[in-house]
PDB file of N, CA and C in Angstrom:
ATOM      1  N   UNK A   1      13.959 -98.265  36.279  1.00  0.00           N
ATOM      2  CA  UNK A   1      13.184 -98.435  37.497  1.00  0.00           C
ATOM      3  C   UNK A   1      14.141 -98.391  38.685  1.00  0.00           C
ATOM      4  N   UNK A   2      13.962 -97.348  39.408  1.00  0.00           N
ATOM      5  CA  UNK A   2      15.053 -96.973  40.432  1.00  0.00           C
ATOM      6  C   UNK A   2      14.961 -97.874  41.575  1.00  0.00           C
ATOM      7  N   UNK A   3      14.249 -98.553  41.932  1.00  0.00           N
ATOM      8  CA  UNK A   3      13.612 -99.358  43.334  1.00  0.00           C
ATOM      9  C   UNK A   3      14.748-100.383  43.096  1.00  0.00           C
ATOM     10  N   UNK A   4      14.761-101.066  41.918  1.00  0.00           N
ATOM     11  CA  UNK A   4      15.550-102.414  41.248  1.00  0.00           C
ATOM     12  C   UNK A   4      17.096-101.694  41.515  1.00  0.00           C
ATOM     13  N   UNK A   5      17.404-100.957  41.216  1.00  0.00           N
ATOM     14  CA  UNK A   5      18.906-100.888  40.980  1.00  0.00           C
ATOM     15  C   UNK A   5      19.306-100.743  42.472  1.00  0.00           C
ATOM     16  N   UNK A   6      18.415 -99.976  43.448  1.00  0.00           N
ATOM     17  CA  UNK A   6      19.103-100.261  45.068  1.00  0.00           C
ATOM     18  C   UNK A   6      18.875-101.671  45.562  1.00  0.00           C
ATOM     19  N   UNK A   7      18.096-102.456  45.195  1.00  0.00           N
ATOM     20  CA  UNK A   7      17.580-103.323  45.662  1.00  0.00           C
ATOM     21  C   UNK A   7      18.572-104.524  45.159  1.00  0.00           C
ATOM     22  N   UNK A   8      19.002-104.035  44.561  1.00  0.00           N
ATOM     23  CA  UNK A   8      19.869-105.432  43.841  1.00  0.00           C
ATOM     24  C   UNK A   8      22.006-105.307  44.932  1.00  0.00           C
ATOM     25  N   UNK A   9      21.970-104.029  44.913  1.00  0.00           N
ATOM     26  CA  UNK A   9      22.749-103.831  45.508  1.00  0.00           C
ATOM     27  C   UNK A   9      22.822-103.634  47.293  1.00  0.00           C
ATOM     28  N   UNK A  10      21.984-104.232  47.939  1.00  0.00           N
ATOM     29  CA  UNK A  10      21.447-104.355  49.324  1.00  0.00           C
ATOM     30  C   UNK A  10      21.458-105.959  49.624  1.00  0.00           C
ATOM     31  N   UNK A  11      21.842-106.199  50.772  1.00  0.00           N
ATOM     32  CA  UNK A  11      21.513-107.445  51.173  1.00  0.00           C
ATOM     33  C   UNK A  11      20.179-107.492  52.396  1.00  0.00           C
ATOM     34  N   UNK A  12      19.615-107.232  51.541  1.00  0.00           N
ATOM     35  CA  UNK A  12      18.185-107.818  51.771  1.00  0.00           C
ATOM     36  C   UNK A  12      17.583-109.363  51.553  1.00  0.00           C
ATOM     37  N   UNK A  13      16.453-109.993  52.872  1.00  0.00           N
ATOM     38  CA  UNK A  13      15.909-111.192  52.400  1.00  0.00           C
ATOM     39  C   UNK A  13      14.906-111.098  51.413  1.00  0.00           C
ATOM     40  N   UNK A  14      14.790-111.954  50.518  1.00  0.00           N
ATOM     41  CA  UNK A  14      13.581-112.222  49.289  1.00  0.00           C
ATOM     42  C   UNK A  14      12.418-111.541  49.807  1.00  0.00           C
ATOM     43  N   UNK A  15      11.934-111.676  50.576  1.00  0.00           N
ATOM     44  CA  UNK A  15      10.763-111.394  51.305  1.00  0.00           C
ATOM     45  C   UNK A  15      10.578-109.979  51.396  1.00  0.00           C
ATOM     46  N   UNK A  16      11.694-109.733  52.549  1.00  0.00           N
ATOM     47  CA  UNK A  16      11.882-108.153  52.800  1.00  0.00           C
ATOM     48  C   UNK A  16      11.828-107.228  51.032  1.00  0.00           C
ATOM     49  N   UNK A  17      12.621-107.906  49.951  1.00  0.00           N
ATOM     50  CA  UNK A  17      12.470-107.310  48.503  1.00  0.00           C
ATOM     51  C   UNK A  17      11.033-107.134  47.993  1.00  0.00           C
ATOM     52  N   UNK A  18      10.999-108.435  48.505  1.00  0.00           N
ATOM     53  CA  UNK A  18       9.316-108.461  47.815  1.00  0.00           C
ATOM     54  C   UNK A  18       8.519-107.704  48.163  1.00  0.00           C
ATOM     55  N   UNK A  19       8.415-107.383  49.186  1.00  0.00           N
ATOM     56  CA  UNK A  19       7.499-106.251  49.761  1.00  0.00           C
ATOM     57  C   UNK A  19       7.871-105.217  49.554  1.00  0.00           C
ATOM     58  N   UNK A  20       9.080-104.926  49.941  1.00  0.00           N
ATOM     59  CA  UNK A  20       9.892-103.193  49.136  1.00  0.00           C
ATOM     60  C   UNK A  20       8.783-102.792  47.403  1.00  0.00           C
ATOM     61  N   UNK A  21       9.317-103.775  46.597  1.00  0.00           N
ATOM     62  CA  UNK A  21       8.721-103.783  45.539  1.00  0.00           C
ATOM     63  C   UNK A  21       7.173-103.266  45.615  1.00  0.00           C
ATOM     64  N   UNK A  22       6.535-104.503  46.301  1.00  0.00           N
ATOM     65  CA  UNK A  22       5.208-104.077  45.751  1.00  0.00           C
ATOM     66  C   UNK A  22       4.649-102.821  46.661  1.00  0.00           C
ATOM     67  N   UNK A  23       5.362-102.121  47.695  1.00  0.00           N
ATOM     68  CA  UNK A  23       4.893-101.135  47.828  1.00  0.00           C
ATOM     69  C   UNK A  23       5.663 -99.946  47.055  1.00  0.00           C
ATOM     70  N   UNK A  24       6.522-100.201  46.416  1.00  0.00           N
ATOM     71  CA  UNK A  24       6.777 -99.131  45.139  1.00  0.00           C
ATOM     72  C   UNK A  24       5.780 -99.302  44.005  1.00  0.00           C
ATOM     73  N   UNK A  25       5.445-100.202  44.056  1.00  0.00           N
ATOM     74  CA  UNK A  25       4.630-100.366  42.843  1.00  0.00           C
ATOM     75  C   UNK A  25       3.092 -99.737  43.256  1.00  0.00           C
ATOM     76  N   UNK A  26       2.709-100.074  44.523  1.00  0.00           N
ATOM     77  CA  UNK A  26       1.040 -99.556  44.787  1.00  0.00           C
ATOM     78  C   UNK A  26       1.436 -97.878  44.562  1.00  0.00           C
ATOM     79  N   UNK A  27       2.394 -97.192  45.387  1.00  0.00           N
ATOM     80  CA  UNK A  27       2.626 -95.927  45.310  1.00  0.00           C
ATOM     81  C   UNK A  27       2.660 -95.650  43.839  1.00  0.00           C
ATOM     82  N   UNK A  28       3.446 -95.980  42.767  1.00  0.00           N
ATOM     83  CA  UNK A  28       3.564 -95.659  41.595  1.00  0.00           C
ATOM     84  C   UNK A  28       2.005 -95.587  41.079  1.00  0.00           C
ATOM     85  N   UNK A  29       0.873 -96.652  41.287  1.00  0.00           N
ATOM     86  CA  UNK A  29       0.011 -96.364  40.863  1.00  0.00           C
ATOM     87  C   UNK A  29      -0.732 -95.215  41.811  1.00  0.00           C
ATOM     88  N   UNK A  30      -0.837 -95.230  42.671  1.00  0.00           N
ATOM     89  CA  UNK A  30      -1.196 -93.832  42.981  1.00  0.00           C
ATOM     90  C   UNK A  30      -1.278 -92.788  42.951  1.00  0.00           C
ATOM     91  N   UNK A  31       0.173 -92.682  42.873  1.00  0.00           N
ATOM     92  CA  UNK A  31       0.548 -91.632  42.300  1.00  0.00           C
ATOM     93  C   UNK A  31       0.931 -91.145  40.384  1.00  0.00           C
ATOM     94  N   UNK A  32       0.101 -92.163  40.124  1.00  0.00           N
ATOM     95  CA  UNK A  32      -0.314 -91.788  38.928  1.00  0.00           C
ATOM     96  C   UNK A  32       1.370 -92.216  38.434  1.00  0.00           C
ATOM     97  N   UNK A  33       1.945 -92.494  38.653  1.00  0.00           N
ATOM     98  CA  UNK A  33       3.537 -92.663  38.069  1.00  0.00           C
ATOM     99  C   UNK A  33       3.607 -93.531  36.932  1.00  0.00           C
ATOM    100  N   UNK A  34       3.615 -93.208  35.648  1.00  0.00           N
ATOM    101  CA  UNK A  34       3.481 -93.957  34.645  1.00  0.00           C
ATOM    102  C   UNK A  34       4.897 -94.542  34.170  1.00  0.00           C
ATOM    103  N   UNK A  35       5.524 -93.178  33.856  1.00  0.00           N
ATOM    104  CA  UNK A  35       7.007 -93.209  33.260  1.00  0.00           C
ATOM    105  C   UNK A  35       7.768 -93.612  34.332  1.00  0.00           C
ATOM    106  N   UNK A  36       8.886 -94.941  34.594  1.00  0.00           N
ATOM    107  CA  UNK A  36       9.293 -95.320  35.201  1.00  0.00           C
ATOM    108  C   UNK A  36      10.870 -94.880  35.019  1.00  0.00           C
ATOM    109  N   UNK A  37      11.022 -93.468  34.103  1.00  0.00           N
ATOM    110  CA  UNK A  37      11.994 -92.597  33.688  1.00  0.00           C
ATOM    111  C   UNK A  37      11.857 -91.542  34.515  1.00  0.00           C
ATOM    112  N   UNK A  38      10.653 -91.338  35.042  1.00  0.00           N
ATOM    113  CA  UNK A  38      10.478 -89.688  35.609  1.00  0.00           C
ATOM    114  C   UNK A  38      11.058 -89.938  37.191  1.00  0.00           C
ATOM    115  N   UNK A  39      11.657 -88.500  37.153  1.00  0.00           N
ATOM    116  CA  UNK A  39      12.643 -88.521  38.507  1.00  0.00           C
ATOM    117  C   UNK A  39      12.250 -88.670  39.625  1.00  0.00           C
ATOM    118  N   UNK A  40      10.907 -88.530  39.671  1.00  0.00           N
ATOM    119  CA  UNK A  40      10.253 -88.977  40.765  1.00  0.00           C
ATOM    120  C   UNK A  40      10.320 -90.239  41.198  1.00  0.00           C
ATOM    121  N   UNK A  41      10.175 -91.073  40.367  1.00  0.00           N
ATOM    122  CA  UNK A  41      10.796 -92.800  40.999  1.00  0.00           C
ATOM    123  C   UNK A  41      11.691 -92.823  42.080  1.00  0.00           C
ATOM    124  N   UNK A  42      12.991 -91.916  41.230  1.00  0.00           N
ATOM    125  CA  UNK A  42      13.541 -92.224  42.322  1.00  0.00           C
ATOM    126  C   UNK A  42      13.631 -91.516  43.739  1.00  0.00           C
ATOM    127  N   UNK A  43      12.822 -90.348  43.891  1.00  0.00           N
ATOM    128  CA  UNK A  43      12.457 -89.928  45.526  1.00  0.00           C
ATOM    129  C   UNK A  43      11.249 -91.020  46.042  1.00  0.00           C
ATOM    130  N   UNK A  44      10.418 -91.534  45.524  1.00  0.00           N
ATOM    131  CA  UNK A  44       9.357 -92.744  45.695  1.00  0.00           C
ATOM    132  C   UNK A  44      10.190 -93.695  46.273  1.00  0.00           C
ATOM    133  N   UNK A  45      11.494 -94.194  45.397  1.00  0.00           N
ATOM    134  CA  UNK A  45      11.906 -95.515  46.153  1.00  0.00           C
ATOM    135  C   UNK A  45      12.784 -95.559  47.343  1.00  0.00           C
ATOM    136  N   UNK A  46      13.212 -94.270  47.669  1.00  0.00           N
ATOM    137  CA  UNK A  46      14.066 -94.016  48.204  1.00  0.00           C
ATOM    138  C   UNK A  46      13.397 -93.577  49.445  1.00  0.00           C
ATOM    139  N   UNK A  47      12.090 -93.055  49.650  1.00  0.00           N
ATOM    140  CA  UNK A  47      11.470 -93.186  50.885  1.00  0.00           C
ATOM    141  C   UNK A  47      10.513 -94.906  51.156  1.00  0.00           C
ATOM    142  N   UNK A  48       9.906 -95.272  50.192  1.00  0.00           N
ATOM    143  CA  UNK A  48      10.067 -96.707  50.421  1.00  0.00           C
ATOM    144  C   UNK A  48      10.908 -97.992  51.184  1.00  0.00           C
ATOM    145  N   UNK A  49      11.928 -97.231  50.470  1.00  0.00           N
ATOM    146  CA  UNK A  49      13.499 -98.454  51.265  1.00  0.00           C
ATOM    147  C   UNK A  49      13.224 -97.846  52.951  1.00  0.00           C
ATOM    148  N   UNK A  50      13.640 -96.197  52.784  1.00  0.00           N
ATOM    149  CA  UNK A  50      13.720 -95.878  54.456  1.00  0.00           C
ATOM    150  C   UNK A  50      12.465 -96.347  55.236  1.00  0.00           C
ATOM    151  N   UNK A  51      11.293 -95.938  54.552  1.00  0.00           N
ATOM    152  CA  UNK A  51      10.077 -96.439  55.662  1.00  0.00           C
ATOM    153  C   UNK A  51      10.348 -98.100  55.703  1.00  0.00           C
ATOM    154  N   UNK A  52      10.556 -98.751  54.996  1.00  0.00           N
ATOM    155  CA  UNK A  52      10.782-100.251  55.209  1.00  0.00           C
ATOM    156  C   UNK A  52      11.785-101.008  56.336  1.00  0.00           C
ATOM    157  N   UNK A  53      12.809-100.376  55.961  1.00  0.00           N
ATOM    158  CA  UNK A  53      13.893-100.509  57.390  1.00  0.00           C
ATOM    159  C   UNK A  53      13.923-100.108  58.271  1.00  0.00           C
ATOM    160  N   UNK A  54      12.498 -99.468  58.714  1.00  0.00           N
ATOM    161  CA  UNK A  54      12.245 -99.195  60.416  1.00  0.00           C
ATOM    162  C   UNK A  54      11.386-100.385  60.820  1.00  0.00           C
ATOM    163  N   UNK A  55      11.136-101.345  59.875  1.00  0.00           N
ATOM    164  CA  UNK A  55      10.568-102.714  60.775  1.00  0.00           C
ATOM    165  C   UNK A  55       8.773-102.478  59.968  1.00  0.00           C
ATOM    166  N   UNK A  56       8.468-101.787  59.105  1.00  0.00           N
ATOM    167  CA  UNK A  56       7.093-101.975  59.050  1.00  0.00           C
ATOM    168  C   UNK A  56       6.614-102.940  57.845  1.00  0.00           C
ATOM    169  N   UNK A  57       6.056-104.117  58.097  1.00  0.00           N
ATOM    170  CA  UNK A  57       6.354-105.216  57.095  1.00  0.00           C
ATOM    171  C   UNK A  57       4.964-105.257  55.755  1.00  0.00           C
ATOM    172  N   UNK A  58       4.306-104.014  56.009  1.00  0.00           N
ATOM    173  CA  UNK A  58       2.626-104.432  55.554  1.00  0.00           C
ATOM    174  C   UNK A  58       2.964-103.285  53.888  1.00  0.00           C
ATOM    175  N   UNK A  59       3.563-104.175  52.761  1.00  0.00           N
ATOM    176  CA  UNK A  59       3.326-102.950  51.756  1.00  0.00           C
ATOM    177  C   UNK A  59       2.758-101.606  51.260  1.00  0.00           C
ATOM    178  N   UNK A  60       1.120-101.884  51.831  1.00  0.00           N
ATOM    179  CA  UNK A  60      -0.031-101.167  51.900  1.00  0.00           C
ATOM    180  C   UNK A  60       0.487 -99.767  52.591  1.00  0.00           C
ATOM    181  N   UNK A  61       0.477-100.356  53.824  1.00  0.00           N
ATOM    182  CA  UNK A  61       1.212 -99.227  55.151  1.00  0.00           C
ATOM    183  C   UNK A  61       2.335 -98.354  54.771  1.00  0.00           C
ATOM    184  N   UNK A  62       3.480 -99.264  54.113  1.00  0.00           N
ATOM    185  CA  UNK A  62       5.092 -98.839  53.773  1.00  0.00           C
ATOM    186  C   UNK A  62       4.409 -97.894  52.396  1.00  0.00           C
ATOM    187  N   UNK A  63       3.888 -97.872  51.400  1.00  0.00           N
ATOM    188  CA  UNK A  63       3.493 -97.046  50.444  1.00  0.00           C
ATOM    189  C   UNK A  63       2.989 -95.865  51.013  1.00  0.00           C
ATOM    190  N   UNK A  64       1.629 -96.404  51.685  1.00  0.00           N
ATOM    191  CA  UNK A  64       0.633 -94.997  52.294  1.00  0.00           C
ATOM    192  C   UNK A  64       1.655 -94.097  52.967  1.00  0.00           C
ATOM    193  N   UNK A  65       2.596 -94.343  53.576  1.00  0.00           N
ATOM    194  CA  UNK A  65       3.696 -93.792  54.781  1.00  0.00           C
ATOM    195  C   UNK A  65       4.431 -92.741  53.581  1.00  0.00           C
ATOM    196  N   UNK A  66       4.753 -93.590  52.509  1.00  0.00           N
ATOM    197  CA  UNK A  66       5.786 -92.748  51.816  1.00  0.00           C
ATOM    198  C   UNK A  66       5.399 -91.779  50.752  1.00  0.00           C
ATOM    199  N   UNK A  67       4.021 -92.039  50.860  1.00  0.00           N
ATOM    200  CA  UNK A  67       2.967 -91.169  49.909  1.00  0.00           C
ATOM    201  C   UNK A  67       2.880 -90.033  51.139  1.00  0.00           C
ATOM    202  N   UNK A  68       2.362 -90.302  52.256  1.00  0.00           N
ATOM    203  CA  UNK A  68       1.917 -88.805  53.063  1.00  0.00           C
ATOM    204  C   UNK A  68       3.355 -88.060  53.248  1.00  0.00           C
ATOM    205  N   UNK A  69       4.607 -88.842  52.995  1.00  0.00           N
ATOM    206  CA  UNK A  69       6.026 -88.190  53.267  1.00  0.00           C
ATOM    207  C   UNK A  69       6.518 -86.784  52.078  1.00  0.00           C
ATOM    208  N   UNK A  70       5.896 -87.941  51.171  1.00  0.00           N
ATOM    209  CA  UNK A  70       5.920 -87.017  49.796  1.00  0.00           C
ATOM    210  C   UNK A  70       4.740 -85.330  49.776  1.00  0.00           C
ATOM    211  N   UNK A  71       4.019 -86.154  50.221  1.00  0.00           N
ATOM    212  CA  UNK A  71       3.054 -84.738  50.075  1.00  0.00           C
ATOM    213  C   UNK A  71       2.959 -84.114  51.263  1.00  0.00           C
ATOM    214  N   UNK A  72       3.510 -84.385  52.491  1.00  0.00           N
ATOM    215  CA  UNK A  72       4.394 -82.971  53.322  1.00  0.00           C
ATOM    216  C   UNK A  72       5.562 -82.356  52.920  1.00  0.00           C
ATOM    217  N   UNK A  73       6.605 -82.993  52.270  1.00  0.00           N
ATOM    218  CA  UNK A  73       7.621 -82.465  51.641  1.00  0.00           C
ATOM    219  C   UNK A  73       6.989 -81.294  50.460  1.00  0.00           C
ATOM    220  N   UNK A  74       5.748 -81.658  49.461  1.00  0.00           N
ATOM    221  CA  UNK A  74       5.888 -81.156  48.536  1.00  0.00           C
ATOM    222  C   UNK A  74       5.101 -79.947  48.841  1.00  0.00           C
ATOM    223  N   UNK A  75       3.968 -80.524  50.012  1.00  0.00           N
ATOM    224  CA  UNK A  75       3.565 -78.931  50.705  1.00  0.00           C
ATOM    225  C   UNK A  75       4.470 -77.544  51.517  1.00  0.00           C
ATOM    226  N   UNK A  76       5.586 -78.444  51.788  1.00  0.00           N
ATOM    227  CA  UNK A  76       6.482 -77.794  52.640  1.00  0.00           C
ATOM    228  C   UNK A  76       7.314 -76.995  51.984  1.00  0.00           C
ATOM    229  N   UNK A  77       7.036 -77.541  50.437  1.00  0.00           N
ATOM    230  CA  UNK A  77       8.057 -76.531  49.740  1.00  0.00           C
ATOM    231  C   UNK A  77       7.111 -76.117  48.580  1.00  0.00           C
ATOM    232  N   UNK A  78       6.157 -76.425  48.632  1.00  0.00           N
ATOM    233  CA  UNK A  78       5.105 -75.020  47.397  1.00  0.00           C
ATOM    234  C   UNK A  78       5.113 -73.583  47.789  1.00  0.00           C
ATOM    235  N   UNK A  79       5.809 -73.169  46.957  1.00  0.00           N
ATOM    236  CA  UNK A  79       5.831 -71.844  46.889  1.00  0.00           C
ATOM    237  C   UNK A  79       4.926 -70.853  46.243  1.00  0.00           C
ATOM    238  N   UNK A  80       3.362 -71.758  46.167  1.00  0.00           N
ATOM    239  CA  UNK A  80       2.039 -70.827  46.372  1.00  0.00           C
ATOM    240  C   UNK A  80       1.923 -70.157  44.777  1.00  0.00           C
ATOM    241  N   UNK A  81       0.927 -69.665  44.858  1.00  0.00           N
ATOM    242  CA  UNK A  81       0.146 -68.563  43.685  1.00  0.00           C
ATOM    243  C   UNK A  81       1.415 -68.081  43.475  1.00  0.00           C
ATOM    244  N   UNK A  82       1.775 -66.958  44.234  1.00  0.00           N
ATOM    245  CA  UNK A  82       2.183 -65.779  43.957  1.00  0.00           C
ATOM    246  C   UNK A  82       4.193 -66.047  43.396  1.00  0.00           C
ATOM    247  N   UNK A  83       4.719 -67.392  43.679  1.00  0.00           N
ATOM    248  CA  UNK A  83       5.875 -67.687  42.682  1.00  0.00           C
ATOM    249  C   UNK A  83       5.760 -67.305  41.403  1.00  0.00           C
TER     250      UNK A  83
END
């Protein structure tokens, strides 16, 4: 679980973790993220941490943020039918 291994190495408050967490965790279910092996975790937690350290404290928000980040990135780079 990729969220845990930055998170342990950050000096972050309890609080501030706690919320990191559970908005990795709402995203994971959203995004259908079962395997906590698949490489996707770790682009999930890694926009998590960044949307979090601009000050936005509401899990809900910090997930939804890093979910629409993900799916402009992944629109931005589909390379369509015809790949």
């Amino acid at each position: 679980m990729s969220i845990y291994l930055h998170l342990q190495t950050s000096a972050m408050e309890p609080k501030e973790v706690s919320r990191i967490t559970e908005a990795y965790q709402q995203a994971l279910r959203i995004l259908s993220v079962q395997d906590h092996d698949d490489p996707l975790t770790e682009l999930i937690a890694k926009k998590i941490i960044k949307i979090a350290q601009t000050g936005i404290k509401d899990p809900a928000q910090i997930s939804a943020l890093a979910i629409k980040e993900l799916e402009t990135r992944e629109a931005r780079y589909d390379p369509g039918p015809d790949w």
